[in-house]
Protein backbone atom coordinates (compact mmCIF):
# COMPACT_ATOMS: atom_id res chain seq x y z
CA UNK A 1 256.36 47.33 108.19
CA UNK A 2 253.14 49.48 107.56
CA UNK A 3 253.35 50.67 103.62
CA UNK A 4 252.03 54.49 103.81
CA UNK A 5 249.81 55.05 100.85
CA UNK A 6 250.22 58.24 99.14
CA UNK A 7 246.76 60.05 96.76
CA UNK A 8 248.30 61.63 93.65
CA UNK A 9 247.96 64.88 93.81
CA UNK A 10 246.39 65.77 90.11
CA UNK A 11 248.19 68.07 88.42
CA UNK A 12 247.14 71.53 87.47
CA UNK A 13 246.95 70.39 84.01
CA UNK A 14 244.43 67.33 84.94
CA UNK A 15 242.31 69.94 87.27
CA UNK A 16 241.49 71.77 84.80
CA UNK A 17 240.13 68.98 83.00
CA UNK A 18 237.89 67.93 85.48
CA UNK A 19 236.62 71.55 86.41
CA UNK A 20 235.53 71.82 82.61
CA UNK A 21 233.96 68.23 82.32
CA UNK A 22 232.26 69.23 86.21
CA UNK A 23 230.74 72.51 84.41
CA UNK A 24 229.60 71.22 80.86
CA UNK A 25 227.98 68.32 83.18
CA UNK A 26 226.13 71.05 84.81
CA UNK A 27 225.31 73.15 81.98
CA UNK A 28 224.31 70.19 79.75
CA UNK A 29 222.13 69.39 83.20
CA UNK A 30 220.38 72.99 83.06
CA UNK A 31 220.00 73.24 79.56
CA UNK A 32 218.03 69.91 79.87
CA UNK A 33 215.84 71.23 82.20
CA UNK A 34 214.96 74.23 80.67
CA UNK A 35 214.21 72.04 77.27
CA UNK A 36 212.19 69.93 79.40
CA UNK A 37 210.36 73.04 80.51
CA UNK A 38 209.89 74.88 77.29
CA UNK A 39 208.84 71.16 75.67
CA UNK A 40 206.25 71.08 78.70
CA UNK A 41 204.80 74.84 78.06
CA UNK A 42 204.80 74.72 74.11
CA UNK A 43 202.18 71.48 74.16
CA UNK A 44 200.39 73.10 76.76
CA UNK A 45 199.70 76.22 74.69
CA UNK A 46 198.94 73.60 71.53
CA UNK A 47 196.23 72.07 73.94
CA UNK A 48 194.85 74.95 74.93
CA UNK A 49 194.83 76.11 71.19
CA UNK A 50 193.33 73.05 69.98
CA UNK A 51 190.57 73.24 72.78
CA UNK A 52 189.69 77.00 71.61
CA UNK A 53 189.24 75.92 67.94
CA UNK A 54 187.45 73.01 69.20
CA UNK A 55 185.30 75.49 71.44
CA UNK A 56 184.85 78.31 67.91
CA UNK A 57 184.23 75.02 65.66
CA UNK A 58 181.71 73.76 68.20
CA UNK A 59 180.15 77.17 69.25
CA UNK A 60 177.46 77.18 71.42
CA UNK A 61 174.05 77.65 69.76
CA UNK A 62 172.08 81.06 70.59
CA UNK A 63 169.61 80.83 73.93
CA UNK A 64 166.61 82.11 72.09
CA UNK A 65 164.07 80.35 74.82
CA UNK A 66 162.91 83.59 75.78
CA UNK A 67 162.07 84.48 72.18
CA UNK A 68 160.38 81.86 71.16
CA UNK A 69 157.75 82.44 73.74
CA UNK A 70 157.02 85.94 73.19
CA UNK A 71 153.81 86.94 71.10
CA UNK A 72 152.59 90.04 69.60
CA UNK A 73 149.69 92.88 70.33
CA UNK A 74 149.76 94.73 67.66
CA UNK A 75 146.80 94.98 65.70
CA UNK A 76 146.50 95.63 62.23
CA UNK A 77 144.82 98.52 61.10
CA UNK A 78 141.69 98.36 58.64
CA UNK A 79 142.46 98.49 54.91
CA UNK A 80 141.92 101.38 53.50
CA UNK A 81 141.16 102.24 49.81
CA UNK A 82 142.93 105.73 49.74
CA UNK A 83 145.86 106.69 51.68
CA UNK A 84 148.27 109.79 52.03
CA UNK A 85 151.32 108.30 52.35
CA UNK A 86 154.64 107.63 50.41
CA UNK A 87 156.38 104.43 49.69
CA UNK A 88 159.53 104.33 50.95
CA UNK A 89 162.62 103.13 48.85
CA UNK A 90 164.17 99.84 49.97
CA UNK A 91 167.59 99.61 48.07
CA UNK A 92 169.59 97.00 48.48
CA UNK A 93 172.88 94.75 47.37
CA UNK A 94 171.25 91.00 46.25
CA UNK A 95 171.66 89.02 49.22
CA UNK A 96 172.01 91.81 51.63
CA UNK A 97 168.57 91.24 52.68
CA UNK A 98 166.20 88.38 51.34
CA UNK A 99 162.84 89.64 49.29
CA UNK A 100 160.43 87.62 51.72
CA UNK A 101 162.38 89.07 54.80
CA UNK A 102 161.95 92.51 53.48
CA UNK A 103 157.79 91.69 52.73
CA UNK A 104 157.62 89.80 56.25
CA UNK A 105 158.92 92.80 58.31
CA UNK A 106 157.00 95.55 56.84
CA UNK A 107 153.95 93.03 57.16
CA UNK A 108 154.38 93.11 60.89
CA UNK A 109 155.92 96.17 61.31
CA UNK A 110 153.17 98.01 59.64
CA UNK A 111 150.26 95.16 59.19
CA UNK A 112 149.94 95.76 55.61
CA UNK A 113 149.53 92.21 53.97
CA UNK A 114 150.96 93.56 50.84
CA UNK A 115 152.94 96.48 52.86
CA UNK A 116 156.82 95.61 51.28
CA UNK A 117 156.76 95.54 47.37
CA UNK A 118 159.74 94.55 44.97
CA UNK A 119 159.89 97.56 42.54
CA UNK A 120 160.26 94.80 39.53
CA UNK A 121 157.02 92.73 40.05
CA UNK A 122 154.37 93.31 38.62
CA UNK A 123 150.87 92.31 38.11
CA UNK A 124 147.50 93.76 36.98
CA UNK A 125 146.95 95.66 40.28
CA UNK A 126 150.02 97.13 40.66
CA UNK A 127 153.25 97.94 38.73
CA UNK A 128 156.72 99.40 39.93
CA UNK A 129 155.58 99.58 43.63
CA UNK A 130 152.23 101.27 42.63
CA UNK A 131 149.05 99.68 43.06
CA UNK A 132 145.48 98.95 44.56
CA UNK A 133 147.06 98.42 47.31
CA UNK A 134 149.25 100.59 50.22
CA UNK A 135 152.76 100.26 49.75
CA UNK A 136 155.12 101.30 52.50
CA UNK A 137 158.56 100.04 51.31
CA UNK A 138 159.69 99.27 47.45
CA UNK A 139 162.86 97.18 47.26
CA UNK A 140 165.21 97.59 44.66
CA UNK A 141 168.69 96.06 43.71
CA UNK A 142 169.58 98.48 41.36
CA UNK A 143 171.81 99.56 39.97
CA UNK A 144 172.48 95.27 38.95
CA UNK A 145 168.77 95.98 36.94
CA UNK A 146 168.68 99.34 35.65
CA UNK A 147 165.54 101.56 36.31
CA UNK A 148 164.78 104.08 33.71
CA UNK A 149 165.91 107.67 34.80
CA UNK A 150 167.10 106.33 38.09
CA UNK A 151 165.59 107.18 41.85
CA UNK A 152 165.86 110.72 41.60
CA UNK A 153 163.47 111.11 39.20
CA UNK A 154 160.57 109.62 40.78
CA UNK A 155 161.70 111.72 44.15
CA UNK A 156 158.00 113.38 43.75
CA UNK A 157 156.41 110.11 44.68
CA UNK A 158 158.36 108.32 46.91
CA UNK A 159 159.44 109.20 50.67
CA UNK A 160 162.64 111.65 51.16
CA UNK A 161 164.48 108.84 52.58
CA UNK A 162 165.59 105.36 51.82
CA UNK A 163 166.78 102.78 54.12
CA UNK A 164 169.47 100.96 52.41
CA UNK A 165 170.36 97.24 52.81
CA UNK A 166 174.12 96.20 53.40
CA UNK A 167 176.15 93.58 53.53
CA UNK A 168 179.80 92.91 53.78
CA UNK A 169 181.35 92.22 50.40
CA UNK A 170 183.11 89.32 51.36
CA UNK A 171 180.16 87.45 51.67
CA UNK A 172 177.56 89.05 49.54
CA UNK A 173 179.72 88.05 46.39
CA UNK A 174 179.39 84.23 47.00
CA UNK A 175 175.90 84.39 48.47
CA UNK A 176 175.17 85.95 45.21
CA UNK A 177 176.47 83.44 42.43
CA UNK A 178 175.17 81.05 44.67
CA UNK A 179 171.76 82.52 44.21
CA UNK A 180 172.34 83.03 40.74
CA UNK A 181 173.62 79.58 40.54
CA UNK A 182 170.25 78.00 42.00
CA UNK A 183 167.96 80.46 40.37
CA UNK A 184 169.43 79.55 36.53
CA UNK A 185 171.20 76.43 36.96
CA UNK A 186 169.45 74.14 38.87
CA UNK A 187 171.81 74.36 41.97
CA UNK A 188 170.51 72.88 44.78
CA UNK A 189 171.88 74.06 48.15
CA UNK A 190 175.58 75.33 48.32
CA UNK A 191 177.78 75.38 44.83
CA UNK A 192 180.58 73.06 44.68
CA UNK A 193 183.90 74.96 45.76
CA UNK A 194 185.82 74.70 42.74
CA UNK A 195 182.92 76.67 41.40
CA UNK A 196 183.35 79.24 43.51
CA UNK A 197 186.59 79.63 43.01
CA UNK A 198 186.48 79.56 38.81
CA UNK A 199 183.85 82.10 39.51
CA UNK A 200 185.30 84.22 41.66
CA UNK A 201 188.68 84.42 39.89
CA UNK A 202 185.88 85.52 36.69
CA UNK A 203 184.21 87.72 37.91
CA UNK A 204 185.28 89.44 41.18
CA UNK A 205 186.62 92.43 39.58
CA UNK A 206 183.20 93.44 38.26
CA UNK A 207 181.41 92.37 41.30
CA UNK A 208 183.20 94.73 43.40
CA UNK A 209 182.95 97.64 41.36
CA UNK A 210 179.16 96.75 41.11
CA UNK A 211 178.82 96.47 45.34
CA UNK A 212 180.77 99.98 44.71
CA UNK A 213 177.90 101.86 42.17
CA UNK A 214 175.21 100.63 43.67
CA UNK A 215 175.93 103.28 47.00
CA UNK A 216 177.24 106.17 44.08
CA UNK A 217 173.97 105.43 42.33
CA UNK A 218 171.26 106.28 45.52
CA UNK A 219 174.01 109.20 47.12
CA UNK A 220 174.48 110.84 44.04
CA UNK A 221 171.06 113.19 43.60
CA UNK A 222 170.06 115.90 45.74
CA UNK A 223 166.74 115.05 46.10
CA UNK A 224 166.98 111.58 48.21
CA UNK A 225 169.28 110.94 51.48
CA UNK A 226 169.71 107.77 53.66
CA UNK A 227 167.26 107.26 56.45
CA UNK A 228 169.27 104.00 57.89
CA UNK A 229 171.71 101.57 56.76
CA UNK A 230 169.50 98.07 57.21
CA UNK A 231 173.39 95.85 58.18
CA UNK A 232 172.91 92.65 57.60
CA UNK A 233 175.43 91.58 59.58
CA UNK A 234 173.59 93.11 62.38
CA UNK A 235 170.27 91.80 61.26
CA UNK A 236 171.05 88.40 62.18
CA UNK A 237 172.54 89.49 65.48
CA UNK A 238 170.59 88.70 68.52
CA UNK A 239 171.57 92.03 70.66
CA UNK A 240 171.59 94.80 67.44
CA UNK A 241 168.78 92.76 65.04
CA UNK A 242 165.96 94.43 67.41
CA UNK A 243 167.50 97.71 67.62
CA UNK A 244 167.49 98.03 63.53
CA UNK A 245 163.84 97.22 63.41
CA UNK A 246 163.58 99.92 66.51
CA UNK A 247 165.17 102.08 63.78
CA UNK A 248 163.05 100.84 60.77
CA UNK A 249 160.25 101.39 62.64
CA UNK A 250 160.77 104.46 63.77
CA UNK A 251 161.30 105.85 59.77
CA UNK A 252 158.01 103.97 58.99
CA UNK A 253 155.86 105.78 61.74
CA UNK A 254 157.82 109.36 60.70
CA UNK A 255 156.64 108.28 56.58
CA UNK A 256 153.14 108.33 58.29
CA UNK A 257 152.39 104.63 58.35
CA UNK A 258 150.59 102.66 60.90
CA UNK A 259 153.65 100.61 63.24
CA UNK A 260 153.62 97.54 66.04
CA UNK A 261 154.43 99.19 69.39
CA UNK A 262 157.91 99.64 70.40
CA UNK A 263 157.39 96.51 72.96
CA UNK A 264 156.84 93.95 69.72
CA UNK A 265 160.07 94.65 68.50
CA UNK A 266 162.06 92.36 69.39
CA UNK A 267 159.02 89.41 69.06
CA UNK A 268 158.72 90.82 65.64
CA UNK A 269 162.97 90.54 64.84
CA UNK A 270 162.70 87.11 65.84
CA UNK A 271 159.76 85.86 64.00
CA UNK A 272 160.56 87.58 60.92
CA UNK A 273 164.01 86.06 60.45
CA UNK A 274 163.70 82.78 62.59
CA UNK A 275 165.24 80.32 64.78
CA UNK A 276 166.96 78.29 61.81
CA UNK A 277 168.19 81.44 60.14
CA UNK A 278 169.76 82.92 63.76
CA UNK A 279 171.61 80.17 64.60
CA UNK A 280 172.87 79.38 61.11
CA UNK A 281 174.57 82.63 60.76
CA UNK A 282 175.33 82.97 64.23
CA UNK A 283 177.30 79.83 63.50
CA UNK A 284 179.05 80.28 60.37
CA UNK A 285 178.54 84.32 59.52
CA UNK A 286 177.18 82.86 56.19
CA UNK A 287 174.34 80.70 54.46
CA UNK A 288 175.78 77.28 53.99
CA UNK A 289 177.87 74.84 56.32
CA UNK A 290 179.46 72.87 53.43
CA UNK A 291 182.83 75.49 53.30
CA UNK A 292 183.30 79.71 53.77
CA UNK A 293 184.43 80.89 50.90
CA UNK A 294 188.20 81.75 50.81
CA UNK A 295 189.97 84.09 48.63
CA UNK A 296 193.65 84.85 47.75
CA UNK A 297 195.67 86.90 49.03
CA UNK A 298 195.67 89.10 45.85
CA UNK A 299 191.66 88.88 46.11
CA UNK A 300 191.96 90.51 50.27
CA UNK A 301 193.94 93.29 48.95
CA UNK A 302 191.46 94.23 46.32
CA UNK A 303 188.75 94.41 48.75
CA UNK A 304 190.39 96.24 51.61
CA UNK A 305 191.39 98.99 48.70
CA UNK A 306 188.11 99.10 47.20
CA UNK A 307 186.59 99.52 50.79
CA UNK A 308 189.05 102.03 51.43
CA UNK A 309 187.75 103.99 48.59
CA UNK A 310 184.75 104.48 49.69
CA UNK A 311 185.83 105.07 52.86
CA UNK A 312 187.33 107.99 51.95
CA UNK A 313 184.52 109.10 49.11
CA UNK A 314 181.57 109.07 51.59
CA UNK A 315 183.88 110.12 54.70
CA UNK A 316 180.90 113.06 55.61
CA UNK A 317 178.27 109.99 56.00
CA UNK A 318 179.59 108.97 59.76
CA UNK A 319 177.23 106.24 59.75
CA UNK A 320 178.88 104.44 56.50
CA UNK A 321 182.16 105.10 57.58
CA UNK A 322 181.44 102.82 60.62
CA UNK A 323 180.22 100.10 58.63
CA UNK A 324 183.04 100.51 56.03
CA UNK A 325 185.56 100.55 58.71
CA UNK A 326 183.59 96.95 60.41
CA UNK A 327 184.12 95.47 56.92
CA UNK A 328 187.77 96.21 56.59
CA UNK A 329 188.31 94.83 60.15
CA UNK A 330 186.60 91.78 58.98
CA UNK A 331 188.37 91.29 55.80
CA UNK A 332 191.46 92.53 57.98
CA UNK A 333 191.08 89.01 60.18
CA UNK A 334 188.12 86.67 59.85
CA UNK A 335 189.02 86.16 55.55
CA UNK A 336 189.63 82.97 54.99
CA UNK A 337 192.94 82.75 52.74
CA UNK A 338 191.95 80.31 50.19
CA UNK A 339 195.79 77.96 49.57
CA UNK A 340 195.02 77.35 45.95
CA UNK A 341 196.66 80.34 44.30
């Protein structure tokens, strides 16, 4: 006789149990997945992240082919003995623009040999700018080296307008102890970073108020206003480095002074501050490739509120503002945070 087999029927009890180990099977299942997923897109972002530093750490030098082909008509004019003209002053923040820069531009610009003076040289031909020979623009770093009575009152013999050299805080301050640093103690190259640090934590208050008086020094007479702002940052920048010499140039010709034509410009940019120079900066924003400087995050602050000062002290000079307002965008998010607090 056939035995009839009979399933047990589970009991509502034991269905329940399997329905809940079914579904956390499942979920577990799906939240696997999407771990799997979310594992997958976070190291694709980290490549791509890694390959974009890669790409900024391993920037592609400047095309400058063009450039270094390009050659010059100008002519320079005959020297002359006397001469109507007024020198024009050529203020600046130390490092914001380098003295044989300065002399090489107005050379070319203007084809004086001797064109671009340094207010503080001096010889037996000529003292503070004046001399046997023309001079068309006097640089002058004050107020760092004080000159007697100030601008103002030599306004008689100099040109209405100055063209002022800037440069962004955050790096003129290094550039310049590291200029000191070579000039008076036998640095060679870039300073050692622990110096820059010791010296920045020194001295940055007083370096900041100095960038500061040096613009309240030239805008406070009457008698002198700002031609141009000479940016460095811009300077050194392949599309607006012609376009301040356009500017430059076009101040020199209104002083009266013999200038290149208007198609030697940009020939003229690139010869005056080279190839080496370009891509250096165009590189690293700054002189050296051994570190950028950092700062703390105490140091940031004190810059973006000092620049905000004079944001709001010269807010009638439209032309400042703009730079200002560059500078705080760059302290803002390009400073590099220095860890050692």
């Amino acid at each position: 006789m056939t035995k009839i087999k009979y399933e047990k029927i589970p009991s509502e009890a034991e269905g329940k149990i399997n329905y809940n180990s079914r579904r956390c099977r499942f979920i577990a299942a799906v939240v696997l997945v999407l771990v799997s997923v979310l594992i997958i897109i976070l190291c694709s972002l980290a490549i791509k992240n890694t390959n974009q530093r890669a790409q900024s750490d391993e920037q592609e030098e400047l095309n400058l082919t063009e450039l270094k082909k390009c050659t010059i008509t100008f002519q320079a004019p005959k020297v002359q003995s006397e001469w109507n003209t007024k020198p024009i002053w050529f203020p600046g923040y130390p490092t914001s623009l380098k003295e044989s820069t300065h002399s090489n531009i107005i050379h070319q610009l203007t084809g004086l040999a001797h064109g671009g003076k340094n207010y503080y040289s001096s010889s037996s031909s000529f003292k503070k700018c004046f001399g046997t020979t023309e001079t068309a623009t006097c640089s002058n770093i004050h107020p760092l080296v004080e000159m007697a009575r100030g601008p103002e009152e030599k306004s008689e013999v100099f040109y209405p307008e100055y063209v002022m050299a800037i440069r962004n805080p955050m790096t003129a301050m290094p550039a310049f102890i590291n200029q000191k640093q070579i000039k008076y103690h036998g640095e060679t190259g870039q300073m050692s970073e622990e110096a820059w640090r010791r010296m920045r934590d020194e001295w940055i208050n007083n370096m900041i108020k100095e960038w500061q008086a040096f613009f309240r020094e030239w805008k406070k007479g009457p008698s002198l206003k700002t031609g141009m702002y000479l940016v460095h940052e811009d300077l050194h920048n392949i599309d607006e480095g012609p376009k301040a010499l356009k500017r430059l140039r076009d101040i020199l010709h209104a002083a009266g002074f013999v200038v290149a034509p208007e198609v030697d410009i940009p020939c003229i940019w690139f010869n005056t501050i080279g190839e080496d120079e370009l891509q250096q900066h165009h590189k690293n924003n700054y002189e050296y490739n051994d570190y950028i400087p950092g700062y703390t995050k105490a140091h940031k602050q004190l810059l973006l509120t000092e620049l905000s000062i004079l944001v709001e002290e010269y807010k009638e000079d439209e032309e400042l503002i703009s730079i200002l307002q560059r500078y705080i965008h760059n302290v803002n998010y390009h400073i590099r945070i220095d860890e050692i607090e």
